[in-house]
Protein backbone atom coordinates (compact mmCIF):
# COMPACT_ATOMS: atom_id res chain seq x y z
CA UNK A 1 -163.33 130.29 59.73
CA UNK A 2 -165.79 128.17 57.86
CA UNK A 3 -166.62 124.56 58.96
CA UNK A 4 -168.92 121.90 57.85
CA UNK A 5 -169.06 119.70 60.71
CA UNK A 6 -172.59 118.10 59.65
CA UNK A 7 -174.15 116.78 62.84
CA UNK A 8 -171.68 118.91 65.17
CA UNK A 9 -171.62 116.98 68.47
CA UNK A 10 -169.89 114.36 66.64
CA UNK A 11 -166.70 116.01 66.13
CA UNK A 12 -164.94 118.43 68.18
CA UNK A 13 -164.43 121.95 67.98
CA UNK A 14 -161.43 123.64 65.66
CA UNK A 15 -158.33 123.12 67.37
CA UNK A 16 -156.98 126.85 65.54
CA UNK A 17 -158.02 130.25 67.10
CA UNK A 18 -160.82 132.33 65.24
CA UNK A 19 -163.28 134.72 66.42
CA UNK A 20 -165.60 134.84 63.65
CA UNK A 21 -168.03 131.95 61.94
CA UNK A 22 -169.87 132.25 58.44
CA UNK A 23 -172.72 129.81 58.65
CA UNK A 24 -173.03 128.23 54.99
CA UNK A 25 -173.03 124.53 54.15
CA UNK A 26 -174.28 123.70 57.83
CA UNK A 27 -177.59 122.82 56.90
CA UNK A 28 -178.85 125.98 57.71
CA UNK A 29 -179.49 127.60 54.18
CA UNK A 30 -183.52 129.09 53.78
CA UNK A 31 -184.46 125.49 52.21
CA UNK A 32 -182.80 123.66 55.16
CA UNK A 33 -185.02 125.75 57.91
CA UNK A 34 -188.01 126.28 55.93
CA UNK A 35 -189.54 122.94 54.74
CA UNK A 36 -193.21 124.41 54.30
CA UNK A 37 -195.21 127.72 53.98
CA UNK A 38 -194.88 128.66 57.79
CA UNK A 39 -192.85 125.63 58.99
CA UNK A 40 -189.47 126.10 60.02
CA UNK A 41 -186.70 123.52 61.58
CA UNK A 42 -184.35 125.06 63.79
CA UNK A 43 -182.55 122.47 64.95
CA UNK A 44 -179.48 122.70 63.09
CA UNK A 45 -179.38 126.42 63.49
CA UNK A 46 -179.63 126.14 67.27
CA UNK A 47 -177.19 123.14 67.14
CA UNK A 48 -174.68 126.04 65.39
CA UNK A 49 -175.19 129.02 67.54
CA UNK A 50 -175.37 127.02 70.69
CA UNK A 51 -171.65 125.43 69.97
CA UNK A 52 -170.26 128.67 68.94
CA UNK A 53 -171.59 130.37 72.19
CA UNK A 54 -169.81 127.49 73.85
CA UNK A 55 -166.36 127.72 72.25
CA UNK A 56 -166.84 131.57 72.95
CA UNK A 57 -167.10 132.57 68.99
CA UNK A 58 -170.36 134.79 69.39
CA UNK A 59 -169.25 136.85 65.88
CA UNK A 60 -171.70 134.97 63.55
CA UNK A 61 -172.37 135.53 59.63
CA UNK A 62 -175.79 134.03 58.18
CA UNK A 63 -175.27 133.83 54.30
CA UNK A 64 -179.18 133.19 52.79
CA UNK A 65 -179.42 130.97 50.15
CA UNK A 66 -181.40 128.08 48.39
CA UNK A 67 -184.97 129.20 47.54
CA UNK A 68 -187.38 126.22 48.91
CA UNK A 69 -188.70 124.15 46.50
CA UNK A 70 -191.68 124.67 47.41
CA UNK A 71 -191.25 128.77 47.01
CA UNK A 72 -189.29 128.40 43.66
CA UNK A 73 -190.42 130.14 40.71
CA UNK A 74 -188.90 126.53 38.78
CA UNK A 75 -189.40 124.16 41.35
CA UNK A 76 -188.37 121.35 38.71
CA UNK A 77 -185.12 123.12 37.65
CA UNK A 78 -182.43 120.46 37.66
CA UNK A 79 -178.98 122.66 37.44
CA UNK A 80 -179.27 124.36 40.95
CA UNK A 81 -176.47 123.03 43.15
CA UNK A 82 -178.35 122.37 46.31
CA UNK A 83 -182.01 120.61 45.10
CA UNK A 84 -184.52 121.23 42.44
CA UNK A 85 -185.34 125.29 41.91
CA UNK A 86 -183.25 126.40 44.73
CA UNK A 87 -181.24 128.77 43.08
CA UNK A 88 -184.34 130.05 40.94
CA UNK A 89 -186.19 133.35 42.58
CA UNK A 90 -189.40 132.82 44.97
CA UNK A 91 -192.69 132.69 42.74
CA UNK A 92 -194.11 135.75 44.37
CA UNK A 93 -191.08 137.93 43.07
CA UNK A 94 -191.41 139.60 39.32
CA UNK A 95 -188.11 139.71 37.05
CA UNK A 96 -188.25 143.50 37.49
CA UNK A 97 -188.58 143.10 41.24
CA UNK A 98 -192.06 143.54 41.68
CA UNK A 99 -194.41 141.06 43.63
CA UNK A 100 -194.99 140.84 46.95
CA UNK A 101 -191.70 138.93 47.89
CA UNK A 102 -193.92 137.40 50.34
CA UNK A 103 -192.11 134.47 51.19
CA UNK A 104 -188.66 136.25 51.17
CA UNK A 105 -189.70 138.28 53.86
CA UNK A 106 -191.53 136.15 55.88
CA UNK A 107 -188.28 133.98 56.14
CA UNK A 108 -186.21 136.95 56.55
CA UNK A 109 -188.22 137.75 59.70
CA UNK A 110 -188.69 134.28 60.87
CA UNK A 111 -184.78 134.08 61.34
CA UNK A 112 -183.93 137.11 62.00
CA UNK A 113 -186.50 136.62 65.37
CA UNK A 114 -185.50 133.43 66.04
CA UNK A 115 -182.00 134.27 65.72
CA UNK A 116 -182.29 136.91 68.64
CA UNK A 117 -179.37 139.22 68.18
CA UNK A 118 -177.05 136.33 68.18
CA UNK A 119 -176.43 136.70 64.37
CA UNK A 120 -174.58 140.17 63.71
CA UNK A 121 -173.81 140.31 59.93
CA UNK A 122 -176.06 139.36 57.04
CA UNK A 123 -174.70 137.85 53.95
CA UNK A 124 -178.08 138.89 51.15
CA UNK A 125 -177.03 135.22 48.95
CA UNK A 126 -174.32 132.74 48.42
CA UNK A 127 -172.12 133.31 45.48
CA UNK A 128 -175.09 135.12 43.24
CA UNK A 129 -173.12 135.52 39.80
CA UNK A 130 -173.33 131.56 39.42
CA UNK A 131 -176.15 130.38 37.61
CA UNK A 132 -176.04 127.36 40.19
CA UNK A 133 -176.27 129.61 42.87
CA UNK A 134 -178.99 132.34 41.32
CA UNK A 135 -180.82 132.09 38.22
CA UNK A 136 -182.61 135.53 38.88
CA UNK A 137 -182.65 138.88 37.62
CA UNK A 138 -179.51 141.38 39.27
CA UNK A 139 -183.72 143.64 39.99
CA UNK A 140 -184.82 140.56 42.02
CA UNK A 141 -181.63 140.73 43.92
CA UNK A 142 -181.62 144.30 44.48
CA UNK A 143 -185.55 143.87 45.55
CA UNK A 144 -184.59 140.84 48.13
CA UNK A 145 -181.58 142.99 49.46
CA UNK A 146 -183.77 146.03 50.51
CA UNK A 147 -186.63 143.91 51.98
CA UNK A 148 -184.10 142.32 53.85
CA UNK A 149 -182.76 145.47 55.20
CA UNK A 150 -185.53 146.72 56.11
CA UNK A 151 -186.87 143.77 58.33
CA UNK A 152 -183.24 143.13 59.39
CA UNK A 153 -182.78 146.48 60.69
CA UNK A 154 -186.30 147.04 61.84
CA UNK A 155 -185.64 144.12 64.29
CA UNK A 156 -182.02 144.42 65.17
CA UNK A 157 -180.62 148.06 64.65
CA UNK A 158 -177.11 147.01 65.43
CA UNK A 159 -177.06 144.41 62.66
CA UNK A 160 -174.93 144.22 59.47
CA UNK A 161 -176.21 143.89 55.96
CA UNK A 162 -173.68 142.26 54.05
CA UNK A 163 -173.56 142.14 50.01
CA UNK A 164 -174.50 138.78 47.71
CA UNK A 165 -170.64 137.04 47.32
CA UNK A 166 -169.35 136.85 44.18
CA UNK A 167 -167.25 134.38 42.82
CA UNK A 168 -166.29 135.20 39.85
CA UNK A 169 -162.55 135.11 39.58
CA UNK A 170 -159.33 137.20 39.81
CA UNK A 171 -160.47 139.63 37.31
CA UNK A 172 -164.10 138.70 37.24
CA UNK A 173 -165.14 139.82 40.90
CA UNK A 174 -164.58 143.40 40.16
CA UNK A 175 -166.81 143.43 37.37
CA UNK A 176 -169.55 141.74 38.96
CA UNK A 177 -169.60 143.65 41.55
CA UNK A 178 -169.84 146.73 39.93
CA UNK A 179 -172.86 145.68 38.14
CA UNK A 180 -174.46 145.32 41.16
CA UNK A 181 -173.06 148.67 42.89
CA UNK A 182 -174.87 150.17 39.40
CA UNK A 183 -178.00 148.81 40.04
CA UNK A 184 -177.79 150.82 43.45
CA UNK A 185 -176.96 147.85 45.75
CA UNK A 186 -174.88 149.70 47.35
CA UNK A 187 -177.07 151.88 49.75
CA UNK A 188 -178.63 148.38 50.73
CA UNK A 189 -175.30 146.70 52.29
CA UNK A 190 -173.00 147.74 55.01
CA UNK A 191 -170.47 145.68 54.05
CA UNK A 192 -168.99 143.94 50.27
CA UNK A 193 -168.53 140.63 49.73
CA UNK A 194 -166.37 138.75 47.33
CA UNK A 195 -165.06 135.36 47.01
CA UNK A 196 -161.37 135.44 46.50
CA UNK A 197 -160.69 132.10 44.86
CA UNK A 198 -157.58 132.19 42.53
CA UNK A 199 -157.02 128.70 41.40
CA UNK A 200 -157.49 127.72 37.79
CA UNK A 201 -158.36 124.48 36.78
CA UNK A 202 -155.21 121.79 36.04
CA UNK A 203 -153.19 124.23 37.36
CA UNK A 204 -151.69 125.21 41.23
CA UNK A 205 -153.60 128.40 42.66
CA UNK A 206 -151.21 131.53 42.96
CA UNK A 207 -151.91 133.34 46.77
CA UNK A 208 -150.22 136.37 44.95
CA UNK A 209 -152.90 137.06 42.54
CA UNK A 210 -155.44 137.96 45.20
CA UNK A 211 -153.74 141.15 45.84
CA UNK A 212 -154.94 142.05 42.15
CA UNK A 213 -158.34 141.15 42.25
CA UNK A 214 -158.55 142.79 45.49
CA UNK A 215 -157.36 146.12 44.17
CA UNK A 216 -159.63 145.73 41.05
CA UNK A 217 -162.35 145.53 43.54
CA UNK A 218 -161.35 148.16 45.53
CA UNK A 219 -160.94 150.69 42.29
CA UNK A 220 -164.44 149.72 41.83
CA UNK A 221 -165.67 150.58 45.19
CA UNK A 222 -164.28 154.23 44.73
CA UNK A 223 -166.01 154.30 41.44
CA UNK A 224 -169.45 153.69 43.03
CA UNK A 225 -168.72 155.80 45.74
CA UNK A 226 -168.60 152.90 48.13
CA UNK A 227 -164.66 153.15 48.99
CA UNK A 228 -165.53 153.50 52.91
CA UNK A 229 -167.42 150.54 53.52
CA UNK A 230 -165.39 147.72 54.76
CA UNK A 231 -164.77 144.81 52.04
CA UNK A 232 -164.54 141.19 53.17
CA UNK A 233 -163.94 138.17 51.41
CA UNK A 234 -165.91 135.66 52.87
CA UNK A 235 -164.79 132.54 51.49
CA UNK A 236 -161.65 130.98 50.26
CA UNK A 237 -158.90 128.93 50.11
CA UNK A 238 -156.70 126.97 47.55
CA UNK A 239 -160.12 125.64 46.31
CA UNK A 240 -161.10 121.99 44.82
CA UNK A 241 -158.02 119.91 44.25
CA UNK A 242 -159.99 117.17 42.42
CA UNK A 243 -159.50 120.38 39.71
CA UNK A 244 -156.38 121.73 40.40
CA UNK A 245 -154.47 118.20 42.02
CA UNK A 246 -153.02 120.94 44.38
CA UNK A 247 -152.60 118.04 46.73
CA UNK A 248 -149.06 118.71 48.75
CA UNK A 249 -149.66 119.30 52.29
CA UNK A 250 -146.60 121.34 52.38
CA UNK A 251 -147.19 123.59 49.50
CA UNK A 252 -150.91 124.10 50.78
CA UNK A 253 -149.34 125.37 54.03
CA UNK A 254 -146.99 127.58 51.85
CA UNK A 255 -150.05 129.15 49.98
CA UNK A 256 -151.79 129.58 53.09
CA UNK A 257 -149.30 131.46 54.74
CA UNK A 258 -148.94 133.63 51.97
CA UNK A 259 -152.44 134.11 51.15
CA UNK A 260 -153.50 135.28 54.28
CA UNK A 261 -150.40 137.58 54.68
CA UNK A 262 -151.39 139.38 51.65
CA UNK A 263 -155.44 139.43 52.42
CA UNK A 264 -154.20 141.47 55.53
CA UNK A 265 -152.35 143.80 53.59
CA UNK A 266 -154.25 144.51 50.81
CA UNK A 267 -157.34 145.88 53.25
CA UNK A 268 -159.84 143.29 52.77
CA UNK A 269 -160.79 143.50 56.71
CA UNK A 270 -162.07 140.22 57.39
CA UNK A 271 -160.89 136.42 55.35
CA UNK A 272 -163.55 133.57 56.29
CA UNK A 273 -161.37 129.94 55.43
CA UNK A 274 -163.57 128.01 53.82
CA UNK A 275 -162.83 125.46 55.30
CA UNK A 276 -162.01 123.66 58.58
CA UNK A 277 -162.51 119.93 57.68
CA UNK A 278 -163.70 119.56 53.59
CA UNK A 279 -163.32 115.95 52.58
CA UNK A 280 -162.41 114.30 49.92
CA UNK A 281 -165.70 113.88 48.36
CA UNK A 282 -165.70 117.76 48.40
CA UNK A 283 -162.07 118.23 47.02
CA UNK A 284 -160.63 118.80 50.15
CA UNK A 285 -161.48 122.30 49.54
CA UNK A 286 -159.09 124.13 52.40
CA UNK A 287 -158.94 121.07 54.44
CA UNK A 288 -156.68 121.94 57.97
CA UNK A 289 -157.84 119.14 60.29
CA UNK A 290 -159.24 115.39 59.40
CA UNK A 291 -160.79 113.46 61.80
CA UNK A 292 -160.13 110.02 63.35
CA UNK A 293 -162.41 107.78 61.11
CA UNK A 294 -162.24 105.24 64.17
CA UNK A 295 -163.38 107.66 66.16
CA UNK A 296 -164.83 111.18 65.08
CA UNK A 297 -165.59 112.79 68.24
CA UNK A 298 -161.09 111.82 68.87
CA UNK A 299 -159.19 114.74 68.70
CA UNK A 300 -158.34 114.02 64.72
CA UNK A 301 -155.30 115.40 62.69
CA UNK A 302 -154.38 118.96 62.63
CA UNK A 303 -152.83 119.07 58.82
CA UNK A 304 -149.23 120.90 58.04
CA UNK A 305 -151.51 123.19 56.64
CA UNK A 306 -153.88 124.14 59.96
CA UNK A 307 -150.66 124.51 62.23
CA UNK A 308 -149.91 126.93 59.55
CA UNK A 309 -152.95 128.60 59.70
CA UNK A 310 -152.51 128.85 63.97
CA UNK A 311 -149.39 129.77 63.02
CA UNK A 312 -150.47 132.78 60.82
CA UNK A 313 -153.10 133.95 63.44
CA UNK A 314 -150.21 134.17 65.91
CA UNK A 315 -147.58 136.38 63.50
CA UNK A 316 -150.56 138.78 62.74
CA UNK A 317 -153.42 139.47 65.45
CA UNK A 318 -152.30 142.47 67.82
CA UNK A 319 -149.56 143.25 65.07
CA UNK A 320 -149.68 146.13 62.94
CA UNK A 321 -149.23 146.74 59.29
CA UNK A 322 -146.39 149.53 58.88
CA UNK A 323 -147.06 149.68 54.70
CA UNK A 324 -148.72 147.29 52.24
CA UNK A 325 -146.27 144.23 51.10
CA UNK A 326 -144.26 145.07 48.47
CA UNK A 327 -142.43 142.72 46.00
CA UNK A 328 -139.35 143.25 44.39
CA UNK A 329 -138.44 139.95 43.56
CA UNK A 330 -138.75 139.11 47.34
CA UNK A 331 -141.94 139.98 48.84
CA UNK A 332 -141.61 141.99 52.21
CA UNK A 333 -144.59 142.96 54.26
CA UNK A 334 -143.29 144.94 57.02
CA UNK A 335 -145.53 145.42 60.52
CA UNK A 336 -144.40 145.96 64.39
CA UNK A 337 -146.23 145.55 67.62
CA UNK A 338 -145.96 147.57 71.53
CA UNK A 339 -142.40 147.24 73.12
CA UNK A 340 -140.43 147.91 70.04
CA UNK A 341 -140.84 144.69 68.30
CA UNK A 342 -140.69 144.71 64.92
CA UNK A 343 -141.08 141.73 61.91
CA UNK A 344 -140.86 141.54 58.45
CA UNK A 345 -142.32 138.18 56.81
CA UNK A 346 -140.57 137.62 53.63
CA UNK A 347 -140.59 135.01 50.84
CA UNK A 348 -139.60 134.55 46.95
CA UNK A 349 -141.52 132.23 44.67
CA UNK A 350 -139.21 132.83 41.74
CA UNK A 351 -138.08 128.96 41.80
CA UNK A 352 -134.58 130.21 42.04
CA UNK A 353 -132.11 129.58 45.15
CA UNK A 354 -132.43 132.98 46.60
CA UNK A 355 -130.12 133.96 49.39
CA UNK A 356 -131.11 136.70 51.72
CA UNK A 357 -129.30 138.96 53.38
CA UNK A 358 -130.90 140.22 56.58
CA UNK A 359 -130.92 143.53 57.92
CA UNK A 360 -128.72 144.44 60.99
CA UNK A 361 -132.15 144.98 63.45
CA UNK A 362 -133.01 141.83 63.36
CA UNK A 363 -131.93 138.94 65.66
CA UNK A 364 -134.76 135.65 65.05
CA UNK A 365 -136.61 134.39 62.37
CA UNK A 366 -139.34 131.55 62.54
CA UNK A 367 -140.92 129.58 60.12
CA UNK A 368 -144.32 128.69 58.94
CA UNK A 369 -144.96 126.02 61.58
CA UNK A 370 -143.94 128.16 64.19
CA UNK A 371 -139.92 126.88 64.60
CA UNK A 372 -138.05 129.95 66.02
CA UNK A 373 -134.13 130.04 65.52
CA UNK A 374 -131.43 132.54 66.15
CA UNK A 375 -130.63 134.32 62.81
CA UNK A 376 -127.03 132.36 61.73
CA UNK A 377 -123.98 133.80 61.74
CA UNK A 378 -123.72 134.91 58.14
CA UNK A 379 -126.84 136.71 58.69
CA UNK A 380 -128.52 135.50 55.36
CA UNK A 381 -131.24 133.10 54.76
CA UNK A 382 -132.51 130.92 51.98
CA UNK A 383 -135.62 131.61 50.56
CA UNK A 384 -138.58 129.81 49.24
CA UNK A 385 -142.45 130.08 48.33
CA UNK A 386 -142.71 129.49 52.73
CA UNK A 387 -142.68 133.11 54.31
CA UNK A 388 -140.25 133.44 56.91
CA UNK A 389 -140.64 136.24 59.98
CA UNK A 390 -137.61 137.64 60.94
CA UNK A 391 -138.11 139.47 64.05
CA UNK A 392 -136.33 141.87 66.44
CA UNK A 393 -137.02 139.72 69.42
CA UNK A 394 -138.67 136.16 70.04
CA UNK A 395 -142.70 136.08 69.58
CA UNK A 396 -144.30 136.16 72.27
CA UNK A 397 -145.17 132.30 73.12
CA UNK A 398 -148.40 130.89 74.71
CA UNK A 399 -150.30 134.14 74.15
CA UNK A 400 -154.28 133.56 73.41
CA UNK A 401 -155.09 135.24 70.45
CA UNK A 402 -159.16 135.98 69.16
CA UNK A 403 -159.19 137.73 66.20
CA UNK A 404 -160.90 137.48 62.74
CA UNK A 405 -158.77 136.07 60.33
């Protein structure tokens, strides 16, 4: 789960279940923490860990990002998306990765210290194909990821080194990424990193067209040799709908549903949401909860789409994945859990009135908000672009899930 809560005491903690936290846009980013040569400002990153710890989410991701100004190599460049030369390389770091990378690694340290072992996983830079994001060299990159391995590691053996995210689209991750697996980034990371974002702009994201990109990735991976490590996208969601005007709370649920169904079954072993509570000055960009703008601390509004996303967490963690979800018209992803239960979710986004008819096993079905009914007497079912579960017996109700969807 990714949220962006700004000052965090003033609203409350995700109503959802998730285990696992990517720290990015929460005023935490290298430029946030260190405002001067040797100065640092933890509060926010205290502020982040100490809440998490509270809400008992202690599986952190720290994505670097944003060179300080006052380390940039083009501390006047205007077309970074966070402040002037913060997406240009430090001025102590040579296009072909030479330098001293002095004040890389001094931050590197700083948080890595400060953080304490409460950070696990390292993300090396935010979205590092975008010129917004990184106007480097892919040698400076490869030179920041090593240092940072090496001081990561030296402090904390049990941490993670995660790859720079890409975001780069459906066919466009792959490629990226395998520019920087042939640059030898690969013996650097633990762990690869994409951005699965599928939405186009004027146009309504399809969740199906993330199993694609993440084959394309994977087929890259075995290329480079890297097919074992585990690959996680760590942020996405139906993206900006100031671009797409994917606005319908009910379709958003339906994409949701479908997308992370399909995440799970392609392999990619962990999906970050990005995010909890975007607003509308941001495109609501994932958006599952709003808050009370009478009151903010309030409980708020948990959207169609974030009792979809509860709902999701609750048909998948402690299940298991029989074979990958196939489509034949109708998509079916098969999986089963102890005690015999078993559950296909299925769904058919052809546009068409498609009637079902289910197989003998099964006795329920429930729907994306979590509504569980007896299957009818003419055992079939209409479907739409909303998975439905039918199930051998009821799910299990009131369980307490914490997982890492």
């Amino acid at each position: 789960m990714q949220m962006t809560i700004g000052i965090i005491t003033l609203q409350p903690w995700p109503a959802d279940p998730f285990g696992a936290m990517r720290m990015w846009d929460t005023n935490t980013t290298w430029a946030d923490i260190n405002v001067a040569e040797g100065v640092y400002n933890w509060t926010d990153f205290d502020l982040w860990l100490s809440a998490a710890e509270a809400n008992g989410v202690t599986d952190l991701l720290y994505t670097f990002g944003s060179t300080p100004t006052w380390a940039s190599s083009q501390p006047n460049d205007p077309n970074c998306r966070t402040g002037p030369g913060q997406c240009d390389p430090p001025d102590d770091l040579n296009a072909d990765g030479s330098g001293s990378n002095q004040h890389w690694k001094d931050y590197v340290t700083a948080v890595v210290l400060h953080a304490g072992g409460r950070v696990k996983y390292w993300e090396i830079w935010n979205e590092a194909n975008l010129r917004i994001r990184w106007n480097g060299t892919m040698a400076q990159l490869l030179r920041m990821a090593f240092d940072a391995r090496t001081i990561v590691l030296g402090i904390d053996p049990t941490a993670r080194m995660v790859t720079p995210s890409v975001s780069n689209g459906i066919s466009g991750n792959a490629q990226w990424i395998g520019q920087y697996l042939s640059f030898g980034g690969g013996a650097y990371a633990d762990v690869i990193s994409f951005h699965g974002y599928v939405q186009h702009s004027g146009a309504a994201p399809v969740a199906e067209a993330v199993a694609t990109m993440i084959a394309d990735i994977q087929a890259t991976m075995k290329q480079y040799g890297v097919s074992a490590k585990p690959l996680w996208d760590t942020e996405a969601s139906w993206g900006d709908t100031r671009q797409t005007g994917f606005t319908n709370l009910d379709q958003q649920a339906s994409f949701l549903a479908r997308y992370v169904i399909l995440h799970w079954s392609s392999q990619a072993q962990r999906f970050y949401w990005f995010q909890w509570n975007s607003s509308e000055t941001q495109g609501d960009d994932g958006t599952l909860w709003i808050p009370d703008p009478q009151n903010p601390s309030a409980p708020g509004t948990l959207l169609e789409p974030g009792i979809t996303y509860g709902e999701m967490y609750r048909w998948l963690m402690g299940a298991t994945l029989t074979a990958p979800c196939t489509a034949a018209g109708t998509w079916t992803c098969q999986f089963t859990r102890p005690a015999g239960y078993s559950a296909w979710a299925i769904w058919n986004c052809s546009g068409n009135t498609v009637t079902y008819a289910v197989p003998s096993q099964f006795n329920y079905y429930r729907d994306k908000v979590g509504d569980e009914l007896p299957i009818p007497g003419s055992r079939t079912l209409t479907l739409g672009c909303s998975p439905l579960l039918i199930e051998t017996t009821p799910l299990p109700e009131g369980a307490v899930y914490r997982g890492r969807l």
